[in-house]
C-alpha atoms as a PDB file:
ATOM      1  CA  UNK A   1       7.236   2.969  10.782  1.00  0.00           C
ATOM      2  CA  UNK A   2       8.058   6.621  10.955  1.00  0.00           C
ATOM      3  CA  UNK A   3       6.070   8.651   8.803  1.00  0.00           C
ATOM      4  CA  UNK A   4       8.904   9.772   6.540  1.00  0.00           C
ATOM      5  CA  UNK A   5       9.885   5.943   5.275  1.00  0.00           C
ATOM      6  CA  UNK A   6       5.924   5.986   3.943  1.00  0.00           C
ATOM      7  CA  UNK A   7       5.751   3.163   1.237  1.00  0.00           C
ATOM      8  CA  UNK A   8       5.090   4.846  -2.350  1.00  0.00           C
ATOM      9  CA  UNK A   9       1.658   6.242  -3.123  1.00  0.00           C
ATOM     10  CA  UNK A  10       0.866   3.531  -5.722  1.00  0.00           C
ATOM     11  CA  UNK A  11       1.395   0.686  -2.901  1.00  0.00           C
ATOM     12  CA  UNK A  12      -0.964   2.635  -0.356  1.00  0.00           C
ATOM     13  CA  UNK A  13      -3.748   3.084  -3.205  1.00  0.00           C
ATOM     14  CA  UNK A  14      -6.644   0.310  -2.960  1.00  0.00           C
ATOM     15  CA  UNK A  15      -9.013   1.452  -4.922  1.00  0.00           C
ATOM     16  CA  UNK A  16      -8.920   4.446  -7.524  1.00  0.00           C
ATOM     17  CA  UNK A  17     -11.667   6.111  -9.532  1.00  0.00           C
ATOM     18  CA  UNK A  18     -12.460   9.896 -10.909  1.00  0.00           C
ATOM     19  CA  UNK A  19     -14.241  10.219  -7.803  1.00  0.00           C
ATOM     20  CA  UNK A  20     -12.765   8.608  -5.083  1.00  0.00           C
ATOM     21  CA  UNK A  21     -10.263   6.722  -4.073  1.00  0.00           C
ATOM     22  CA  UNK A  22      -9.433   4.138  -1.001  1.00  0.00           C
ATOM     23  CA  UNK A  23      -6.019   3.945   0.229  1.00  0.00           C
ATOM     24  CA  UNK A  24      -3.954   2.185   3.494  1.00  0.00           C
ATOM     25  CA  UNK A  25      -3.615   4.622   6.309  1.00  0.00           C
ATOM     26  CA  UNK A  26      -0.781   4.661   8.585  1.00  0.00           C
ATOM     27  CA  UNK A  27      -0.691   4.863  12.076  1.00  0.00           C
ATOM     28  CA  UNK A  28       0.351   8.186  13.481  1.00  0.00           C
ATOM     29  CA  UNK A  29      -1.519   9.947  10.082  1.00  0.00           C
ATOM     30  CA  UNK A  30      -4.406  12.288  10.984  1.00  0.00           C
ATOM     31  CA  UNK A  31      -7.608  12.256   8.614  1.00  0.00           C
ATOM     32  CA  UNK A  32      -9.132  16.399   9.585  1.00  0.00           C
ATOM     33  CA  UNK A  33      -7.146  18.341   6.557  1.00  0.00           C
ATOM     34  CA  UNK A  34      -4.926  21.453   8.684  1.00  0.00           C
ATOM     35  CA  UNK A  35      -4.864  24.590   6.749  1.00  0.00           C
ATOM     36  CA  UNK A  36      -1.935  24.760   7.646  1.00  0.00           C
ATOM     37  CA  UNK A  37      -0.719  21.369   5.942  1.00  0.00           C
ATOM     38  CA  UNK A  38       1.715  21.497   3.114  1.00  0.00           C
ATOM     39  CA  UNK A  39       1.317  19.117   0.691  1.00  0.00           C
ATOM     40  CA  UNK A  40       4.321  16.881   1.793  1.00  0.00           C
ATOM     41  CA  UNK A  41       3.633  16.813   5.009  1.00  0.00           C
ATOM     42  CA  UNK A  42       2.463  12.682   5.223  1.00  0.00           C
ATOM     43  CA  UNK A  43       1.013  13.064   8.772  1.00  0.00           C
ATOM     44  CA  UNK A  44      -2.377  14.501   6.935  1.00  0.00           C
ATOM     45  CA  UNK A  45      -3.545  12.104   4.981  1.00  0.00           C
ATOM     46  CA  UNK A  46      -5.207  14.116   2.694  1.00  0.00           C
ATOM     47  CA  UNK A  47      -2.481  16.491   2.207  1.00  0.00           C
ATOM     48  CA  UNK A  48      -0.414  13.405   1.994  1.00  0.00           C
ATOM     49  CA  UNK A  49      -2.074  12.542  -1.197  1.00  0.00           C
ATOM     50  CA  UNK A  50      -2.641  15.909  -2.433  1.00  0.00           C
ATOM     51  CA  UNK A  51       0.738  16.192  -4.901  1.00  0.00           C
ATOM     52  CA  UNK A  52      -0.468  12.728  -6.262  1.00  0.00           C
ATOM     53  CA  UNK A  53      -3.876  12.888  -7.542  1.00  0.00           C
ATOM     54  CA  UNK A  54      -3.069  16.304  -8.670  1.00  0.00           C
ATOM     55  CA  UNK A  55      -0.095  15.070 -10.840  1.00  0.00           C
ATOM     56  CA  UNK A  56      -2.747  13.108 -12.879  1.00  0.00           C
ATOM     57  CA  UNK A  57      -3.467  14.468 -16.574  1.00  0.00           C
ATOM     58  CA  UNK A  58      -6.821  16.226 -15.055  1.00  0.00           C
ATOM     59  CA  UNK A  59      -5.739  16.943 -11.573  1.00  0.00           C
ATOM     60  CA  UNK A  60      -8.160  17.666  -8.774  1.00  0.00           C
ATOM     61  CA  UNK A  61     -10.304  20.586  -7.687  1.00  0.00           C
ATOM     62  CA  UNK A  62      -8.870  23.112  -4.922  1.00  0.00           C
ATOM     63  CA  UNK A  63      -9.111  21.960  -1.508  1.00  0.00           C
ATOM     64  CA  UNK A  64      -9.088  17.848  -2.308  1.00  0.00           C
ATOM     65  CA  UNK A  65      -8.686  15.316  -1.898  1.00  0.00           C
ATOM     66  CA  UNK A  66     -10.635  15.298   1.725  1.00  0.00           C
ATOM     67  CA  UNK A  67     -10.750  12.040   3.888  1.00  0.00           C
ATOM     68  CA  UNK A  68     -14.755  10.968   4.251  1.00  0.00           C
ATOM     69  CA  UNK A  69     -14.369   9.134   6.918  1.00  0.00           C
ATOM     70  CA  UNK A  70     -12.002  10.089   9.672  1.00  0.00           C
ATOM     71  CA  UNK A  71     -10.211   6.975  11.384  1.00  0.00           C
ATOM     72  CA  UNK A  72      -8.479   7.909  14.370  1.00  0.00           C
ATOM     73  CA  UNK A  73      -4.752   9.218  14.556  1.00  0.00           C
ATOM     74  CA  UNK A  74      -3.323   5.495  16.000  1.00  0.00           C
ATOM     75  CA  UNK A  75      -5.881   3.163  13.505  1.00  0.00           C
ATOM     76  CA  UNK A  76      -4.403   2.297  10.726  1.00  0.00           C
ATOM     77  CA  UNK A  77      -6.899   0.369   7.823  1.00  0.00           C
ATOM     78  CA  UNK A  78      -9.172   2.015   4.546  1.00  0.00           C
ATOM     79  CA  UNK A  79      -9.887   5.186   4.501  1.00  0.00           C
ATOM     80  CA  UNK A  80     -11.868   7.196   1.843  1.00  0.00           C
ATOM     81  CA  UNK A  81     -10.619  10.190  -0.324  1.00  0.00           C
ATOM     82  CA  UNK A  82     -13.308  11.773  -2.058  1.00  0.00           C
ATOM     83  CA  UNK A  83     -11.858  13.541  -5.303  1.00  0.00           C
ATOM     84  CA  UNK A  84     -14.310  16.550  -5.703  1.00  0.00           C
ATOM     85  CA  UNK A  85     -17.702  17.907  -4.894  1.00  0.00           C
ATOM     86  CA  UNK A  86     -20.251  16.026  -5.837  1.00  0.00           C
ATOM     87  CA  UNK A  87     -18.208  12.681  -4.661  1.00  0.00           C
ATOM     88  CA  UNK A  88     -17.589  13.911  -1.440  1.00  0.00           C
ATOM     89  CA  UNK A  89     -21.549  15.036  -0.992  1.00  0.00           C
ATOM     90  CA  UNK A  90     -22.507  11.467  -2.120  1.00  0.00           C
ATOM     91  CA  UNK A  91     -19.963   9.732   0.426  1.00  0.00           C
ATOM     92  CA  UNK A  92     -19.875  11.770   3.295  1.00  0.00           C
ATOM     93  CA  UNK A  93     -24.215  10.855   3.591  1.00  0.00           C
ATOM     94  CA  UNK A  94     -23.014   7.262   2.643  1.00  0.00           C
ATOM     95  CA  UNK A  95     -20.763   7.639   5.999  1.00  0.00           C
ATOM     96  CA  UNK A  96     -23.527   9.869   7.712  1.00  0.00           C
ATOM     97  CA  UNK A  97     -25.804   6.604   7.797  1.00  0.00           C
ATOM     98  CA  UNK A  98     -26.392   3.179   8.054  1.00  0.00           C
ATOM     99  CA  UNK A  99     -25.536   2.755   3.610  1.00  0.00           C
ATOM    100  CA  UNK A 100     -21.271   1.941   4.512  1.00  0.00           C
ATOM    101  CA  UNK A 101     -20.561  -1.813   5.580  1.00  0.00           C
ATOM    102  CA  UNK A 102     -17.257  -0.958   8.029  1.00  0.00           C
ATOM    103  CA  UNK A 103     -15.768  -4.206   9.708  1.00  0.00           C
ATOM    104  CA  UNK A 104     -12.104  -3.349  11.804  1.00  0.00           C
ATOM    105  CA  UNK A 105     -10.193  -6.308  13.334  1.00  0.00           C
ATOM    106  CA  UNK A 106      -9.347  -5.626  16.502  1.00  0.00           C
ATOM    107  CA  UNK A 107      -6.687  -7.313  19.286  1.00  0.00           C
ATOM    108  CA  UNK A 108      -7.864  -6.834  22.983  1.00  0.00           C
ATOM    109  CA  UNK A 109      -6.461  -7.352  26.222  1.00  0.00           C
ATOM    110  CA  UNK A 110      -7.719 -10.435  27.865  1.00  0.00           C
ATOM    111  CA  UNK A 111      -8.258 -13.859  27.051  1.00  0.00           C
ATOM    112  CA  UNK A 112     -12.584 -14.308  26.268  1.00  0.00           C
ATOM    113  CA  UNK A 113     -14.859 -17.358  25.518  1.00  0.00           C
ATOM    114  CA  UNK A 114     -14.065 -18.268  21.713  1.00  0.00           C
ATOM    115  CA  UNK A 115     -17.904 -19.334  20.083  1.00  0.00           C
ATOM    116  CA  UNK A 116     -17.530 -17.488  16.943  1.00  0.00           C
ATOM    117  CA  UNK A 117     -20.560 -15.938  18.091  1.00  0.00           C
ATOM    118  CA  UNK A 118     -21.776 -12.560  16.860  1.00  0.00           C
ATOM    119  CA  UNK A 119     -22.667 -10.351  20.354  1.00  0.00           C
ATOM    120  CA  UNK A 120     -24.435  -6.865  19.884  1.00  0.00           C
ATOM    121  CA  UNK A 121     -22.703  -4.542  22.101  1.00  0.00           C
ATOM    122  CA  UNK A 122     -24.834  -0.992  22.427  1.00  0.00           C
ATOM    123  CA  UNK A 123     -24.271   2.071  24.399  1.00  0.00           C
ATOM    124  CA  UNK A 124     -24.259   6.092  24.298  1.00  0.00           C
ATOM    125  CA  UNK A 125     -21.339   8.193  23.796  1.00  0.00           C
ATOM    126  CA  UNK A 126     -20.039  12.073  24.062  1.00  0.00           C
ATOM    127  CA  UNK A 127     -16.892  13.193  22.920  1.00  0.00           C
ATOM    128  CA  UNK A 128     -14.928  15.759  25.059  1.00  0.00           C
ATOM    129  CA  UNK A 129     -12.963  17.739  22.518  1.00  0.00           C
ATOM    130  CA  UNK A 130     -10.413  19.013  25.821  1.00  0.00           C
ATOM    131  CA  UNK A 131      -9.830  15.728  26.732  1.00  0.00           C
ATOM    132  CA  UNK A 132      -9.674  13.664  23.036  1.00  0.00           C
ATOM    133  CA  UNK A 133     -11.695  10.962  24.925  1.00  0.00           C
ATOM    134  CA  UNK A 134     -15.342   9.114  24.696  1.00  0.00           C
ATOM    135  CA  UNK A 135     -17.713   9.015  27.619  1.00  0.00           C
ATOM    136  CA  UNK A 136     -19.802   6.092  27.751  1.00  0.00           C
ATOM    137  CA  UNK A 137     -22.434   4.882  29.386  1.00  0.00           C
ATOM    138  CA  UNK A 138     -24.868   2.381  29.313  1.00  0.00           C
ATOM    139  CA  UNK A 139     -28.482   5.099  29.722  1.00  0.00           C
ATOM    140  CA  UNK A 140     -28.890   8.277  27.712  1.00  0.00           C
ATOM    141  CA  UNK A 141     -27.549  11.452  28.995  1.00  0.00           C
ATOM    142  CA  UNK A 142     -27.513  14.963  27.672  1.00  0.00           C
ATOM    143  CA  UNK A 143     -25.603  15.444  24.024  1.00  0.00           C
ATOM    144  CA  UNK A 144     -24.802  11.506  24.234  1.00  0.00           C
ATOM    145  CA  UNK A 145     -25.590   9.619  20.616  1.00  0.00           C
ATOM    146  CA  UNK A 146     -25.986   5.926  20.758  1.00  0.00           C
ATOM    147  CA  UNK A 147     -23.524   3.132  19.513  1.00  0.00           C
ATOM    148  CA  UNK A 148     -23.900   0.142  18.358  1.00  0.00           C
ATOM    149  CA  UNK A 149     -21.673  -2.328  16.961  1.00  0.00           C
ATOM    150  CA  UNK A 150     -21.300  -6.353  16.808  1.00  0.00           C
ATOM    151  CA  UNK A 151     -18.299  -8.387  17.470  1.00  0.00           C
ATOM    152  CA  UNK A 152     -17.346 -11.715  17.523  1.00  0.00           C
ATOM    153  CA  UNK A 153     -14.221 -13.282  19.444  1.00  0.00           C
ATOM    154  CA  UNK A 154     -12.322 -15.416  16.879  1.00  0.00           C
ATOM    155  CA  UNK A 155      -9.647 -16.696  18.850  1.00  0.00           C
ATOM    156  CA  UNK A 156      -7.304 -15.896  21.755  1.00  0.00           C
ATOM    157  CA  UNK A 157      -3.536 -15.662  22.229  1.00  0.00           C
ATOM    158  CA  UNK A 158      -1.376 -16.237  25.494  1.00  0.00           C
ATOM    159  CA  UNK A 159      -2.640 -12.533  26.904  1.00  0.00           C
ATOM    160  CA  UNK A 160      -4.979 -11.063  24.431  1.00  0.00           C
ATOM    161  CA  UNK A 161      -8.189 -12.184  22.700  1.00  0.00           C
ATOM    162  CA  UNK A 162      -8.693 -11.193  18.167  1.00  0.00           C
ATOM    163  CA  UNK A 163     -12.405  -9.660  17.578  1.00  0.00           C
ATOM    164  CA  UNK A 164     -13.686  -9.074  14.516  1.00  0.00           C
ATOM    165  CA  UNK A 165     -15.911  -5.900  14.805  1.00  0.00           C
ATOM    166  CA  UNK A 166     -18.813  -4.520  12.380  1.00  0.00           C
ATOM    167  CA  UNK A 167     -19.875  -0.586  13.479  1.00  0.00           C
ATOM    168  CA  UNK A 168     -23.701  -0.389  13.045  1.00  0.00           C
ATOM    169  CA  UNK A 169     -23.020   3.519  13.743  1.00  0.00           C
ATOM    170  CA  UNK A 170     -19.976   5.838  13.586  1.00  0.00           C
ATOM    171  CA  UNK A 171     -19.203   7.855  16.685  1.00  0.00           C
ATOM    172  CA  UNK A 172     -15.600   9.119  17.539  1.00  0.00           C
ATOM    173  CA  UNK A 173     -13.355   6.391  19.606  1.00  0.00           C
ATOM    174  CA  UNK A 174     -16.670   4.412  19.087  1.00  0.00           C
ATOM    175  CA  UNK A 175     -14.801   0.839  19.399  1.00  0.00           C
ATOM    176  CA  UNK A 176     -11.914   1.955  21.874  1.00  0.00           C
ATOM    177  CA  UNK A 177     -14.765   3.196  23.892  1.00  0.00           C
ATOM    178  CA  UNK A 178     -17.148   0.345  23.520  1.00  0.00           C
ATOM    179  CA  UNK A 179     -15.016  -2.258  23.844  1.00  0.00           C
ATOM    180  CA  UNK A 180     -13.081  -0.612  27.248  1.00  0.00           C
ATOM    181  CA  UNK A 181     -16.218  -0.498  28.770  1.00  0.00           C
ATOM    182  CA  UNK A 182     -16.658  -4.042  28.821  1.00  0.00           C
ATOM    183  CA  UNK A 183     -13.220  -4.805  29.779  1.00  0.00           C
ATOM    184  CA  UNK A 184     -11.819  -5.487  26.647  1.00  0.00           C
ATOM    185  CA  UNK A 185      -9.103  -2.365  25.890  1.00  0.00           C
ATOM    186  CA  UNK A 186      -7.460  -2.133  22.803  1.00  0.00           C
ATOM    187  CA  UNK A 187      -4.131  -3.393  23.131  1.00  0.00           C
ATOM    188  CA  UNK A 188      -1.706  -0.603  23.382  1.00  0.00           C
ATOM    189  CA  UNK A 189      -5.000   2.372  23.703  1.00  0.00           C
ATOM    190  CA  UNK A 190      -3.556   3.678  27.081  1.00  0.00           C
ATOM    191  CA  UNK A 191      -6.089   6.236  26.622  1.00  0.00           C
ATOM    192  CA  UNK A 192      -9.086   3.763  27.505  1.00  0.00           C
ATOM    193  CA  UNK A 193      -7.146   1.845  29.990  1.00  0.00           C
ATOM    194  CA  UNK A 194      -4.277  -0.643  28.121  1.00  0.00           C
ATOM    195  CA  UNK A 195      -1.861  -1.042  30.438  1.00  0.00           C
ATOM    196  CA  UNK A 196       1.115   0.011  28.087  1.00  0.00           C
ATOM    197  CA  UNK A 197       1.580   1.597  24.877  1.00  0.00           C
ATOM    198  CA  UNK A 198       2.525  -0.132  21.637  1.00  0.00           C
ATOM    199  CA  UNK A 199       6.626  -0.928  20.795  1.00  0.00           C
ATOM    200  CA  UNK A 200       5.590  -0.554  17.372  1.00  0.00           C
ATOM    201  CA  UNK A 201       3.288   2.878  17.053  1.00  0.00           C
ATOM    202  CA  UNK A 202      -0.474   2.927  17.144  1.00  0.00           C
ATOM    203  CA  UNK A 203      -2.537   0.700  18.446  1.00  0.00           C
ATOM    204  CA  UNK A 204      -4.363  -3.300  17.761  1.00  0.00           C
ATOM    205  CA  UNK A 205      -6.619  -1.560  15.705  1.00  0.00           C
ATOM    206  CA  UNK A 206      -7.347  -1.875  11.868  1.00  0.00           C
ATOM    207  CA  UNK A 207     -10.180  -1.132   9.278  1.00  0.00           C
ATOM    208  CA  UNK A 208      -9.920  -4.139   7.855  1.00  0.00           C
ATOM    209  CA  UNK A 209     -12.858  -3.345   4.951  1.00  0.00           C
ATOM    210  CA  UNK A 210     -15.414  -1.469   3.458  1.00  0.00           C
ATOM    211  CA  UNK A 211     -18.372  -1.359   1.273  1.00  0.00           C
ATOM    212  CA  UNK A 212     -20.289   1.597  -0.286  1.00  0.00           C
ATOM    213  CA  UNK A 213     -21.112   2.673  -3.352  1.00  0.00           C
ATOM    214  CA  UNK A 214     -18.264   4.883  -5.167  1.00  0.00           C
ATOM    215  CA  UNK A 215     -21.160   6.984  -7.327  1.00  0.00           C
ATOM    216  CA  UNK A 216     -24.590   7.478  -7.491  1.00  0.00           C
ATOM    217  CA  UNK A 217     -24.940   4.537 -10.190  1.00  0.00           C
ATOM    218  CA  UNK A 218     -22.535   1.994  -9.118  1.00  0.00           C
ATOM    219  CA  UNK A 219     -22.998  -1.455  -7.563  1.00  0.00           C
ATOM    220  CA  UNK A 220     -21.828  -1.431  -4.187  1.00  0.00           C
ATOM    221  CA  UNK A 221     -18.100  -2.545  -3.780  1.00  0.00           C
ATOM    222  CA  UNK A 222     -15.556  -4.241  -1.082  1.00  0.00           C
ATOM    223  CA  UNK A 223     -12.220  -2.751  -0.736  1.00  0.00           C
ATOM    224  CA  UNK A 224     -10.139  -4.746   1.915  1.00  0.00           C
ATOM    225  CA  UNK A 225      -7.078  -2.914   3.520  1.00  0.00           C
ATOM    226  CA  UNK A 226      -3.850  -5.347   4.305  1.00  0.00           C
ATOM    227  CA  UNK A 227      -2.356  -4.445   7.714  1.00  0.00           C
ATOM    228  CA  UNK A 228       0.422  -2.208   7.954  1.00  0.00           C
ATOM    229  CA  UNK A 229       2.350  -3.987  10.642  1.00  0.00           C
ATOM    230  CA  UNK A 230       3.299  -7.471  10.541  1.00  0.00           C
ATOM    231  CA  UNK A 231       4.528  -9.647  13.662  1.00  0.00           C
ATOM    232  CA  UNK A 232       3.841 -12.994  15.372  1.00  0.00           C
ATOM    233  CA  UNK A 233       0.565 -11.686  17.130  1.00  0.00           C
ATOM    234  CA  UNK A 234      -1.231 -10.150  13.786  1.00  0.00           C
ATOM    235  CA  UNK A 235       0.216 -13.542  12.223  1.00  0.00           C
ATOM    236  CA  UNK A 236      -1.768 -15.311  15.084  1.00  0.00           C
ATOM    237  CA  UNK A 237      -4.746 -13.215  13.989  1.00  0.00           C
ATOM    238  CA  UNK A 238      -4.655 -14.046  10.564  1.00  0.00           C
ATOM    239  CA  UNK A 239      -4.398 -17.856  11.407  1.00  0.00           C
ATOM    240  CA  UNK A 240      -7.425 -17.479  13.360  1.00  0.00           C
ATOM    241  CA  UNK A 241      -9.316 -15.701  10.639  1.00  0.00           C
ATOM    242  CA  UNK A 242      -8.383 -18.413   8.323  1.00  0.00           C
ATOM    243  CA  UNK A 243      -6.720 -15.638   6.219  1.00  0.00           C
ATOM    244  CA  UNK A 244      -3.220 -16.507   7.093  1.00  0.00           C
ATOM    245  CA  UNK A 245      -0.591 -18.370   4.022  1.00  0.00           C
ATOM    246  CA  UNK A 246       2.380 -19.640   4.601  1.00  0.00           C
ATOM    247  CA  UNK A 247       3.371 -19.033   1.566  1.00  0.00           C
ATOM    248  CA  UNK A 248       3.533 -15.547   2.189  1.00  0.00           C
ATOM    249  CA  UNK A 249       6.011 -15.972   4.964  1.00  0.00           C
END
């Protein structure tokens, strides 16, 4: 979907507070704020958002909304606004560590064992800021941070296999690195070895969910993100992750 044909704000928003608020990234929408980002231009997603929180009756604070955690440019799935200050102070060390459930569903190329199985997959990454891409490698090596993340296979289709992932940590391209290294490309993530690009933008990539606490006070909550593109393989998906209705169709 291009960019400009955006479904309304109020359909994108998941979860809303003074603080914070969740809402459904597109793919092809970038999370870093550009100074040089007017308001209305929907590929920032912050700036994309700007002209709607700050048509509320108190507005928000110069320079937010800001995205707390940064999903890459082709992943589409919840992403986190924080509103002002103190939120975004609160989140962004929610996101720093280990306190933010994140689970993404993933389709790979390749058809895998399907045992429902949970499998810990753990490496060490650098991110070349030239290049845009992850090196990764099973031993430590100078400025590498480790990864770690568990996935499960919960299915497979005629070509590809449908993961569910969890991300223990949070490093850039962590899961379209990890999961290349083992063989398992995203589907359509030329950039880690796909062999073609998707027909319909982005890639098999979505954050599916997330849990954190939205202030200092608060319970921990669970907003889940529906996906933004809808044909016979996601449908496939959601059969296999027994979240599919037909009533829906």
């Amino acid at each position: 979907m291009p960019l400009a044909e955006l479904p309304p704000h109020t359909e994108r928003l998941l979860y809303h507070d003074a603080g914070c608020a969740v809402v459904l990234k597109y793919p092809g929408q970038i999370c870093a704020r550009s100074p040089e980002a007017a308001a209305s231009d929907s590929s920032y997603l912050a700036s994309d958002w700007e002209s709607f929180f700050s048509a509320g009756q108190n507005g928000v604070p110069a320079g937010m909304p800001v995205c707390v955690n940064r999903l890459d440019r082709p992943v589409s799935g919840a992403a986190v606004l924080a509103l002002n200050a103190s939120a975004a102070a609160l989140l962004s060390r929610q996101f720093t560590g280990s306190a933010v459930e994140k689970e993404y569903w993933a389709i790979v190329e390749g058809r895998i064992a399907d045992d429902g199985k949970e499998r810990l997959l753990e490496h060490y990454l650098s991110f070349n800021t030239k290049t845009q891409k992850a090196r990764v490698s099973e031993n430590p090596f100078r400025a590498a941070r480790r990864a770690r993340l568990v996935w499960r296979c919960i299915g497979i289709g005629t070509h590809y296999s449908f993961l569910i992932v969890r991300l223990l940590t949070g490093r850039t391209h962590q899961i379209r690195a990890q999961l290349a290294a083992i063989g398992l490309p995203v589907k359509g993530d030329i950039k880690y070895g796909a062999k073609r690009s998707e027909r319909l933008g982005g890639i098999r990539l979505h954050a599916r969910s997330l849990a954190f606490r939205p202030t200092a006070a608060a319970e921990r909550i669970r907003v889940t993100a529906p996906l933004v593109l809808h044909d016979s393989l996601w449908t496939a998906f959601m059969q296999a992750a027994g979240e599919y209705d037909e009533r829906a169709r």
